[in-house]
N, C-alpha and C. Protein backbone atom coordinates (compact mmCIF):
# COMPACT_ATOMS: atom_id res chain seq x y z
N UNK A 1 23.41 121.99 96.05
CA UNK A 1 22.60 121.29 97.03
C UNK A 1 21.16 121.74 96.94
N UNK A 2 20.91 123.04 97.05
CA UNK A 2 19.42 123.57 96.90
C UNK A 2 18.86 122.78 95.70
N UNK A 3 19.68 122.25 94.57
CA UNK A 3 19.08 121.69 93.21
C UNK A 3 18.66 120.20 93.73
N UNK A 4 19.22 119.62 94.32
CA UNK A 4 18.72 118.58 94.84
C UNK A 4 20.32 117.69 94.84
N UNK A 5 21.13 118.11 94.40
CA UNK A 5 22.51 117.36 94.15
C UNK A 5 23.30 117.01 94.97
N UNK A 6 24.02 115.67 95.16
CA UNK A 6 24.62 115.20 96.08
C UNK A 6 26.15 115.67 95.76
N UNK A 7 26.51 116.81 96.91
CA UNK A 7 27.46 118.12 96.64
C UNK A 7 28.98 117.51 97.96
N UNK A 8 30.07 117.39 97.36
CA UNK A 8 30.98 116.70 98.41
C UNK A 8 31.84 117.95 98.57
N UNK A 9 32.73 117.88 99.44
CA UNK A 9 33.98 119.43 99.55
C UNK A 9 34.58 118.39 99.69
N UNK A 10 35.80 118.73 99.38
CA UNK A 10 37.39 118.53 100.32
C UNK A 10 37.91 119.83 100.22
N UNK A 11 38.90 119.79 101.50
CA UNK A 11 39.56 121.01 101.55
C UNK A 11 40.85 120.99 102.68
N UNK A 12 41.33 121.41 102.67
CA UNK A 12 42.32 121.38 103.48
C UNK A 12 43.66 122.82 103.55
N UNK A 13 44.05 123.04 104.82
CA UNK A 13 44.08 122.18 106.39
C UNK A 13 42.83 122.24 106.62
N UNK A 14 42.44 121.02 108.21
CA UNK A 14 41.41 121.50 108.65
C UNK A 14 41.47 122.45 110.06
N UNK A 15 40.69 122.74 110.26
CA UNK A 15 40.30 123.79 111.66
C UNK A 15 40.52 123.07 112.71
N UNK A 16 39.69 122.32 112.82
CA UNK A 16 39.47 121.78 114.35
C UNK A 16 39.55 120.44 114.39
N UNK A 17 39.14 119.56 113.20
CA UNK A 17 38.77 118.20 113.34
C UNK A 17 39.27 117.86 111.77
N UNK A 18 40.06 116.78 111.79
CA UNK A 18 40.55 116.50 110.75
C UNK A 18 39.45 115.57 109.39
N UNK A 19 38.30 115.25 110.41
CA UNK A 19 37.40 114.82 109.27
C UNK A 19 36.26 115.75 108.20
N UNK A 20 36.69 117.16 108.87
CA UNK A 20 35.94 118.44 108.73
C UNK A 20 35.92 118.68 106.87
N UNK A 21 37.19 118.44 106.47
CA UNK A 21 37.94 118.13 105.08
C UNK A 21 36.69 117.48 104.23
N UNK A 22 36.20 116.55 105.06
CA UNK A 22 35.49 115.80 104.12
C UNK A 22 34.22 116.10 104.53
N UNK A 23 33.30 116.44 103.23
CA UNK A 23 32.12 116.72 103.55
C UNK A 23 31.17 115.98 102.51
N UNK A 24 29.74 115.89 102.65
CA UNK A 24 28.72 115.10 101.71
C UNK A 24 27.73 116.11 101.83
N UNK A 25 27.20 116.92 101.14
CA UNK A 25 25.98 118.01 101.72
C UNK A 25 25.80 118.75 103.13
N UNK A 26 27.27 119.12 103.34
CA UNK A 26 27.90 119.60 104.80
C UNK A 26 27.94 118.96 106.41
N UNK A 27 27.71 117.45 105.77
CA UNK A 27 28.01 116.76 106.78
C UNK A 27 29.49 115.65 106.65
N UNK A 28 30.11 115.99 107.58
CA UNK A 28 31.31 115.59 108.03
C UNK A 28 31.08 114.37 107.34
N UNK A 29 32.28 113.46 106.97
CA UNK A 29 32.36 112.13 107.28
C UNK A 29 32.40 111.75 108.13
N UNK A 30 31.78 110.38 108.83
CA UNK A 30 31.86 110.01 110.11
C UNK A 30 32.91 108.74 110.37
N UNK A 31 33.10 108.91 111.24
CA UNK A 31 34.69 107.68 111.83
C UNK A 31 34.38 106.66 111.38
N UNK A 32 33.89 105.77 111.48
CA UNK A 32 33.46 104.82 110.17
C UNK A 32 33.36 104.47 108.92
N UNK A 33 33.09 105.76 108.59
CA UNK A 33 32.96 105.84 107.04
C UNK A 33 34.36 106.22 106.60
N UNK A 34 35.27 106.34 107.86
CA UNK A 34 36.40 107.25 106.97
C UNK A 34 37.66 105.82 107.56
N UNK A 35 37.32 105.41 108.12
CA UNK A 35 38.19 103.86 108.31
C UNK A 35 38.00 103.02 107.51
N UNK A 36 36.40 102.99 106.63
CA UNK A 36 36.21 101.82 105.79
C UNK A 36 36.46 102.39 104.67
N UNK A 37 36.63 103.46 104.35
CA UNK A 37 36.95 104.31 102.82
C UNK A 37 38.66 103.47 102.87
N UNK A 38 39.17 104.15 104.25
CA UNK A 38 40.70 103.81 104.12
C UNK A 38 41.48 102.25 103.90
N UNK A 39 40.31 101.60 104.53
CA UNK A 39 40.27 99.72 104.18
C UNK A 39 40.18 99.81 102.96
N UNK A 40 38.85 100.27 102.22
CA UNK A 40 38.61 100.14 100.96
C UNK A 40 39.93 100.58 99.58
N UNK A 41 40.80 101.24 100.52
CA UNK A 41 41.75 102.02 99.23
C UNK A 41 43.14 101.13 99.54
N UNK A 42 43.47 100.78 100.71
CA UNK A 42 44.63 99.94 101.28
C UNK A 42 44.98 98.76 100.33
N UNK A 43 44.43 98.09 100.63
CA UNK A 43 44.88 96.87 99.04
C UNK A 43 45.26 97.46 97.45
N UNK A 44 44.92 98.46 97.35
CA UNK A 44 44.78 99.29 95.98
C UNK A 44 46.01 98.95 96.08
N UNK A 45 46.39 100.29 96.62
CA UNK A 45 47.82 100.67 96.96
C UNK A 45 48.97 99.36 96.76
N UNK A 46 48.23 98.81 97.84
CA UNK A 46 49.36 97.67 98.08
C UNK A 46 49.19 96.58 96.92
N UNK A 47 48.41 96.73 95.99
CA UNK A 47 48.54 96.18 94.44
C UNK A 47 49.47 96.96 93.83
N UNK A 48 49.57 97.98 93.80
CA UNK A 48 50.77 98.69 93.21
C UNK A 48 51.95 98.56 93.28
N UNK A 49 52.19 97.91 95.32
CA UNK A 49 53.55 98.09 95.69
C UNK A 49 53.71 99.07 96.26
N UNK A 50 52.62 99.78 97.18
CA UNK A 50 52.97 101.08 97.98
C UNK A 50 52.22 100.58 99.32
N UNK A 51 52.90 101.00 100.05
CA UNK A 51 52.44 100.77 101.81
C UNK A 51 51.65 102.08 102.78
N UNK A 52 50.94 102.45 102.87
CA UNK A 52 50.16 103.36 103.60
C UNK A 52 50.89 104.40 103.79
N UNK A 53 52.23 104.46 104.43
CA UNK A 53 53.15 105.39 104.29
C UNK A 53 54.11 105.62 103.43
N UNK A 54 54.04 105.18 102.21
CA UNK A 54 54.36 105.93 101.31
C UNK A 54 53.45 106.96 100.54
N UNK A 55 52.42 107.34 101.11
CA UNK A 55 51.23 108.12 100.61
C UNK A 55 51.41 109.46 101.64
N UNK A 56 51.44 110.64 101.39
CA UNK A 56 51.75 111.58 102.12
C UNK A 56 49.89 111.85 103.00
N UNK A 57 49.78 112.34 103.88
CA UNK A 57 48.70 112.61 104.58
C UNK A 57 47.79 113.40 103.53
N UNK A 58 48.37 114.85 102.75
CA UNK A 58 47.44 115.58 101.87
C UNK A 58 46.62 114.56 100.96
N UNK A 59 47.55 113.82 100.52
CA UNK A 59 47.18 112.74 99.58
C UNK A 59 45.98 111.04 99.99
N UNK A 60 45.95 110.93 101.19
CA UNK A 60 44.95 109.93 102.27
C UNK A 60 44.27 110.73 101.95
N UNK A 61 44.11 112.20 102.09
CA UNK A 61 42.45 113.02 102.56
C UNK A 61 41.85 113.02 101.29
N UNK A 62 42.85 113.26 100.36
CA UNK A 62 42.07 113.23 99.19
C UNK A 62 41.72 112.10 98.29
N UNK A 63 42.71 111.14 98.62
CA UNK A 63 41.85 109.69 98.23
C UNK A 63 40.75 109.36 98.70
N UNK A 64 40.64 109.21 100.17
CA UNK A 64 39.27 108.93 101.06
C UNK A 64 38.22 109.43 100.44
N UNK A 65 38.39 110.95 99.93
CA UNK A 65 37.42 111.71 99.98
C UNK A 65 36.75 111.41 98.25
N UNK A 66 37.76 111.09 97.25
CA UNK A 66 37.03 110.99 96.27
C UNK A 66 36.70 109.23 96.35
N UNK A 67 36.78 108.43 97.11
CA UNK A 67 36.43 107.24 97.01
C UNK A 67 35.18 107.18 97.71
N UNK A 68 35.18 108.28 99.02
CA UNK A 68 33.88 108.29 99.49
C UNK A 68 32.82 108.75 98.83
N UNK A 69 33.20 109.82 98.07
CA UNK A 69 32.35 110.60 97.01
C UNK A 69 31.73 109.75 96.27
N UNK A 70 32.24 109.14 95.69
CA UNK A 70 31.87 107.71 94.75
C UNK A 70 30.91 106.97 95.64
N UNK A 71 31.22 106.77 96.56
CA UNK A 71 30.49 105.53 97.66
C UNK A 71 29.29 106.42 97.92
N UNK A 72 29.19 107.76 97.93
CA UNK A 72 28.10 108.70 98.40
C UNK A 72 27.08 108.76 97.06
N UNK A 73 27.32 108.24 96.04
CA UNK A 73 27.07 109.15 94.97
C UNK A 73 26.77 110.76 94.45
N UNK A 74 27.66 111.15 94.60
CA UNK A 74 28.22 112.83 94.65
C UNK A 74 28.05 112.98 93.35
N UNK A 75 27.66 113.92 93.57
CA UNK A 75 27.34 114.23 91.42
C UNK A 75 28.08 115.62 91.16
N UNK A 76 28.24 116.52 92.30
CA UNK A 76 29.45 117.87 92.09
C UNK A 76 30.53 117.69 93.05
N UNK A 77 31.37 118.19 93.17
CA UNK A 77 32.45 117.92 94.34
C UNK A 77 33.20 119.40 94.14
N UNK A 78 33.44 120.10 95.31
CA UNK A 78 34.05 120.93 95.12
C UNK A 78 35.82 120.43 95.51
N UNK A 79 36.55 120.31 95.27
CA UNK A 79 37.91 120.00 95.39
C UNK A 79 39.17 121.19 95.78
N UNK A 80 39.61 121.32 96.78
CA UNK A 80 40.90 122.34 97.09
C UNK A 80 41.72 121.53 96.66
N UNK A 81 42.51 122.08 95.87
CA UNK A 81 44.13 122.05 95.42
C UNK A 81 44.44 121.85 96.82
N UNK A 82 45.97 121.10 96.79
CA UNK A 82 46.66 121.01 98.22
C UNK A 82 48.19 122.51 97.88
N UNK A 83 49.05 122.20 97.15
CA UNK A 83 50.23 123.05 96.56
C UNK A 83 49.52 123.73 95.62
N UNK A 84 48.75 122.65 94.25
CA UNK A 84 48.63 123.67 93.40
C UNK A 84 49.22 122.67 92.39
N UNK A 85 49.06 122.25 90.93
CA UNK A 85 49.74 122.26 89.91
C UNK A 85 50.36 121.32 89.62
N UNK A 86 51.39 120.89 89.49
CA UNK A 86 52.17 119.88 88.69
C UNK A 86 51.92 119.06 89.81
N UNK A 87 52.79 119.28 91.14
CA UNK A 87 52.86 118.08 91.93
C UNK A 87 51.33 117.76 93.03
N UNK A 88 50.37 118.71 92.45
CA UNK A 88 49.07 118.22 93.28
C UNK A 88 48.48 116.74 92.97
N UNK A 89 48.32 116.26 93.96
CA UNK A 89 47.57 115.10 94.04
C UNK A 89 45.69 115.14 93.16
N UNK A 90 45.36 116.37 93.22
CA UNK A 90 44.02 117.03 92.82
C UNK A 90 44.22 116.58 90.84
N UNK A 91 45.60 116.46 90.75
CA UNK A 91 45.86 116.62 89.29
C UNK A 91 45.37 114.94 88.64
N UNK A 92 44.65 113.99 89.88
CA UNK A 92 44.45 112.64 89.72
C UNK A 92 43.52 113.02 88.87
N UNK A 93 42.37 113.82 89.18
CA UNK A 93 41.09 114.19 88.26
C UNK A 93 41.26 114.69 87.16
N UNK A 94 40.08 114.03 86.24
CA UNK A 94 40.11 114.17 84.95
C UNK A 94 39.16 114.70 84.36
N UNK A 95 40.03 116.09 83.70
CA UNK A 95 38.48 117.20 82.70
C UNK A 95 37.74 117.86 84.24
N UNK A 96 38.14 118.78 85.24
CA UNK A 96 37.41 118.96 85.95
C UNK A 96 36.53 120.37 85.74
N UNK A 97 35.22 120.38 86.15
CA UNK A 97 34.24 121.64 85.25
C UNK A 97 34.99 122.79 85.04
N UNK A 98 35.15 122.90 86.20
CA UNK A 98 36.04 124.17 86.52
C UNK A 98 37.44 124.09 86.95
N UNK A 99 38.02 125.30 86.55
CA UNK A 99 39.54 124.99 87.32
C UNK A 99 39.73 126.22 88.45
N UNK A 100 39.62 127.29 89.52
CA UNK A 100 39.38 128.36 90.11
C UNK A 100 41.11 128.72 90.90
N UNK A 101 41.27 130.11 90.39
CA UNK A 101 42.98 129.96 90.92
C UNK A 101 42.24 131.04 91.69
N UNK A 102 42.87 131.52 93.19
CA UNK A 102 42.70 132.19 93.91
C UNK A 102 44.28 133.17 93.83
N UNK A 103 44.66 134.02 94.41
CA UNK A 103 45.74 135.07 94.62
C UNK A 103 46.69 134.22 94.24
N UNK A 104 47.83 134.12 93.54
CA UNK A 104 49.10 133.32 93.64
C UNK A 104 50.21 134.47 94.14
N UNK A 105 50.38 133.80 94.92
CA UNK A 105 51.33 134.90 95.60
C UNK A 105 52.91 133.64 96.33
N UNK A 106 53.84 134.52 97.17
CA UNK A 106 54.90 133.95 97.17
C UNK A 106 54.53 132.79 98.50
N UNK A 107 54.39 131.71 97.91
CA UNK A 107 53.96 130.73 98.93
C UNK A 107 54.96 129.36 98.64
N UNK A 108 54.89 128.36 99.47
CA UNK A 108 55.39 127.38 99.13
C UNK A 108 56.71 127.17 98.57
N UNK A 109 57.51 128.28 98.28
CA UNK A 109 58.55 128.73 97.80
C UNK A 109 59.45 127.52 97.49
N UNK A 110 60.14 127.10 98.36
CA UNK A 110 60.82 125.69 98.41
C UNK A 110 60.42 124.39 97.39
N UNK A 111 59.63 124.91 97.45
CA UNK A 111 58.60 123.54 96.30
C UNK A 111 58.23 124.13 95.12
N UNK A 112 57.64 125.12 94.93
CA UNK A 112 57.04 125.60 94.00
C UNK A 112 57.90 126.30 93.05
N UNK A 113 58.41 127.63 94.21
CA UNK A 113 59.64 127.91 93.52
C UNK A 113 60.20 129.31 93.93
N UNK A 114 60.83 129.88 93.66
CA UNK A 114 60.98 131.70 94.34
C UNK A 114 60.44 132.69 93.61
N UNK A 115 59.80 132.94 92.70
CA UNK A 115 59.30 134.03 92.20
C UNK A 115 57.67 133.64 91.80
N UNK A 116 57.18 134.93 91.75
CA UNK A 116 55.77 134.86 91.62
C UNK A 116 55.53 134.20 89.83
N UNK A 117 56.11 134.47 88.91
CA UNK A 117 56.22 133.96 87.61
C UNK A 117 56.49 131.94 87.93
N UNK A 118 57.47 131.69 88.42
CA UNK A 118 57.85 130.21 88.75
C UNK A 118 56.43 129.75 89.51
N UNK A 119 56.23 129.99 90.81
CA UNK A 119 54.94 129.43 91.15
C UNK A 119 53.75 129.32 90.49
N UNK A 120 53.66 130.44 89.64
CA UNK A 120 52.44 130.22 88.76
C UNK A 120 52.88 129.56 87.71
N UNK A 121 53.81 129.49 87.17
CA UNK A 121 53.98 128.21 85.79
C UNK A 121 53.61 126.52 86.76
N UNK A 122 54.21 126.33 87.88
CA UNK A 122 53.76 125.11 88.52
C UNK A 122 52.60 125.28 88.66
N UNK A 123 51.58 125.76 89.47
CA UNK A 123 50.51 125.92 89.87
C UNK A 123 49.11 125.95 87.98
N UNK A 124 49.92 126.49 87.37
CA UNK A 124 48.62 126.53 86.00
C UNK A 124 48.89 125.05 85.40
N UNK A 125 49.66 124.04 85.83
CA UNK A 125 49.80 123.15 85.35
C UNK A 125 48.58 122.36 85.74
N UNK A 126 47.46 122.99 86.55
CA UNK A 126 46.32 121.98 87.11
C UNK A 126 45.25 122.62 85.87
N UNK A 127 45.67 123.64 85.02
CA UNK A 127 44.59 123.85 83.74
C UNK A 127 44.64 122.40 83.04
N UNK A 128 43.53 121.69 82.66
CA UNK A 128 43.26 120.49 81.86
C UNK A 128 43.03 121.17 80.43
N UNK A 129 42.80 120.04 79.31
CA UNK A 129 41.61 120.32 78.38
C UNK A 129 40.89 119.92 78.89
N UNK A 130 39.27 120.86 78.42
CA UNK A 130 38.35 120.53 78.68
C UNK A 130 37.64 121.22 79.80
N UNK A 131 38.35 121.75 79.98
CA UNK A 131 38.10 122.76 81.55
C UNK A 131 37.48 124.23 80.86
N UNK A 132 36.93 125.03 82.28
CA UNK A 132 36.97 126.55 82.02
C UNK A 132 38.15 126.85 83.15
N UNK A 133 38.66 127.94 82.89
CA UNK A 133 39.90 128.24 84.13
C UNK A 133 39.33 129.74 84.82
N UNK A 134 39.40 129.98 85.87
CA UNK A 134 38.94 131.05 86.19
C UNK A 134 39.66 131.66 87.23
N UNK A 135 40.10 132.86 87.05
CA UNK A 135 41.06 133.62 88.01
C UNK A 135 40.46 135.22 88.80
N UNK A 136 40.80 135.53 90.01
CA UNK A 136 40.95 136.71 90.23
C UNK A 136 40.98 137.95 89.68
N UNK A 137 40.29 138.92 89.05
CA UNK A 137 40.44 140.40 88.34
C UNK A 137 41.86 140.82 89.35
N UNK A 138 41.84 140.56 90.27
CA UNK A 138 43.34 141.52 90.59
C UNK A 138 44.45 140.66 90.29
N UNK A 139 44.22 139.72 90.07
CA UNK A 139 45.67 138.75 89.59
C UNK A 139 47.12 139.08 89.53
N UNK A 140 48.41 138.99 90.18
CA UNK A 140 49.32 139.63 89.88
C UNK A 140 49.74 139.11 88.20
N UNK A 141 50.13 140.64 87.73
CA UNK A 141 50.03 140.93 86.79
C UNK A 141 51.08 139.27 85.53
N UNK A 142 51.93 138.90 86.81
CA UNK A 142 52.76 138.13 86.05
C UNK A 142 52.39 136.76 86.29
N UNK A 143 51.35 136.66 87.19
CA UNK A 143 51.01 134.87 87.34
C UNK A 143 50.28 135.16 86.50
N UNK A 144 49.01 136.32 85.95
CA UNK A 144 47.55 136.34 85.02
C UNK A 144 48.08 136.00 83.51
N UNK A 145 49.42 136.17 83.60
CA UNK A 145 50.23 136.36 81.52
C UNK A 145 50.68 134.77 81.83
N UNK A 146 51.16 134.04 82.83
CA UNK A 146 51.20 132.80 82.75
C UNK A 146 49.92 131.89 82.49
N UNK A 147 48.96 132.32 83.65
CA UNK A 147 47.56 131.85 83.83
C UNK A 147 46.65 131.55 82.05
N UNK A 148 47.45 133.10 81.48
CA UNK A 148 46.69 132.92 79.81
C UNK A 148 47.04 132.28 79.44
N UNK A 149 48.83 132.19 78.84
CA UNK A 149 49.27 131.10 78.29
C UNK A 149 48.91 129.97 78.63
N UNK A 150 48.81 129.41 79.38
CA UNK A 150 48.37 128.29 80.00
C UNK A 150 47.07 127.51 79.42
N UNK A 151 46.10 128.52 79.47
CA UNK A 151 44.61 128.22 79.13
C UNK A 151 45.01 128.12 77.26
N UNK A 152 45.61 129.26 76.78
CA UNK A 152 45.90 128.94 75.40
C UNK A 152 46.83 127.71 75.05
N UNK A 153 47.38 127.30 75.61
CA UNK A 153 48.19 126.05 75.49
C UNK A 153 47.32 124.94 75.55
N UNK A 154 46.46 124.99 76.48
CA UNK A 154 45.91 123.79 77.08
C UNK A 154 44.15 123.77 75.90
N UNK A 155 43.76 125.26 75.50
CA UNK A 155 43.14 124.78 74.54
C UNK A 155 41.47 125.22 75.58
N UNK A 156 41.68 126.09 75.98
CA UNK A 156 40.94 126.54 77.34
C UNK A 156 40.27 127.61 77.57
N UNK A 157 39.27 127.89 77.66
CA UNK A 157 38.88 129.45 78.37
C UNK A 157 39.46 129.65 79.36
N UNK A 158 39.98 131.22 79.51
CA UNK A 158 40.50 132.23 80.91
C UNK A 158 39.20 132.87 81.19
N UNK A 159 38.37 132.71 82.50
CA UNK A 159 37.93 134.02 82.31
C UNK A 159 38.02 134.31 83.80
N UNK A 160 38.54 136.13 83.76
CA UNK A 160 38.92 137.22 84.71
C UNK A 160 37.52 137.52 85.58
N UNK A 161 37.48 137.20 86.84
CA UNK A 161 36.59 137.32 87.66
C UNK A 161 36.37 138.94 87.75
N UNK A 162 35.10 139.04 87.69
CA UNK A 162 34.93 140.97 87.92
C UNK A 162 34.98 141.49 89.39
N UNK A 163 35.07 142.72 89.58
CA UNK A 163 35.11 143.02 91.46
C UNK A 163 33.73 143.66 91.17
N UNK A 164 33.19 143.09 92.62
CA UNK A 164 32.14 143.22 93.18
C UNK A 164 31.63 144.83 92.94
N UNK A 165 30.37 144.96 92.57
CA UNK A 165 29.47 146.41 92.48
C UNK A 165 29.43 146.95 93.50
């Protein structure tokens, strides 16, 4: 933003206000803009053969948000993963600059999977080509040996975030 760039977030959950998710140079989307994003994507869908509720809620915020992005002309977007990996909706984007894994730890279990090795094989599945991938220096030791393979598979830089001076 300081460069002059039209900078979008999504992120999710939200805090307080569910339009908080969506941001344009840290201003909210406004109720308007986020009803006519959702008009604007509704026929899509329903060209496909899908009805509004067959779209899970994680998945609305993040359509809205990259259709608004577009409508904003956004030139960076920062993007939160929702799960992570194979079954993220985030995995719509293509070649993204960066890829940033935060702690993988035992989360989501049911979905993802029961061990810290299983969640991170789902979760590195959001490494693209074309990407840089970038992880945590404390990384548990067995998501960081997945996290590599991953980047070497995919044809990728790893690089290990340093701890702070």
């Amino acid at each position: 933003r300081a460069q002059g760039y039209q900078v979008g977030r999504f992120s999710s959950p939200a805090i307080n206000d569910a339009r908080e998710q969506l941001q344009c140079n840290g201003t909210w989307i406004s109720p308007a803009e986020f009803i006519d994003t959702y008009r604007e994507i509704l026929p899509v869908l329903q060209n496909m053969g899908l009805t509004a509720s067959d779209v899970s809620i994680f998945e609305w915020f993040f359509l809205i948000s990259v259709v608004w992005f577009r409508n904003q002309n956004v030139q960076w977007a920062v993007i939160e993963a929702g799960l992570g990996g194979l079954y993220d909706a985030t995995n719509a984007l293509a070649s993204p600059q960066l890829t940033v894994f935060t702690k993988i730890a035992l989360d989501h279990t049911a979905i993802l999977g029961p061990t810290i090795t299983a969640i991170a094989q789902n979760k590195s599945k959001i490494i693209t080509p074309h990407t840089t991938a970038v992880t945590l220096a404390d990384q548990h030791p067995e998501a960081l040996a997945v996290l590599q393979t991953e980047a070497l598979n995919q044809g990728v830089r790893l690089v290990t975030a340093k701890h702070a001076q």
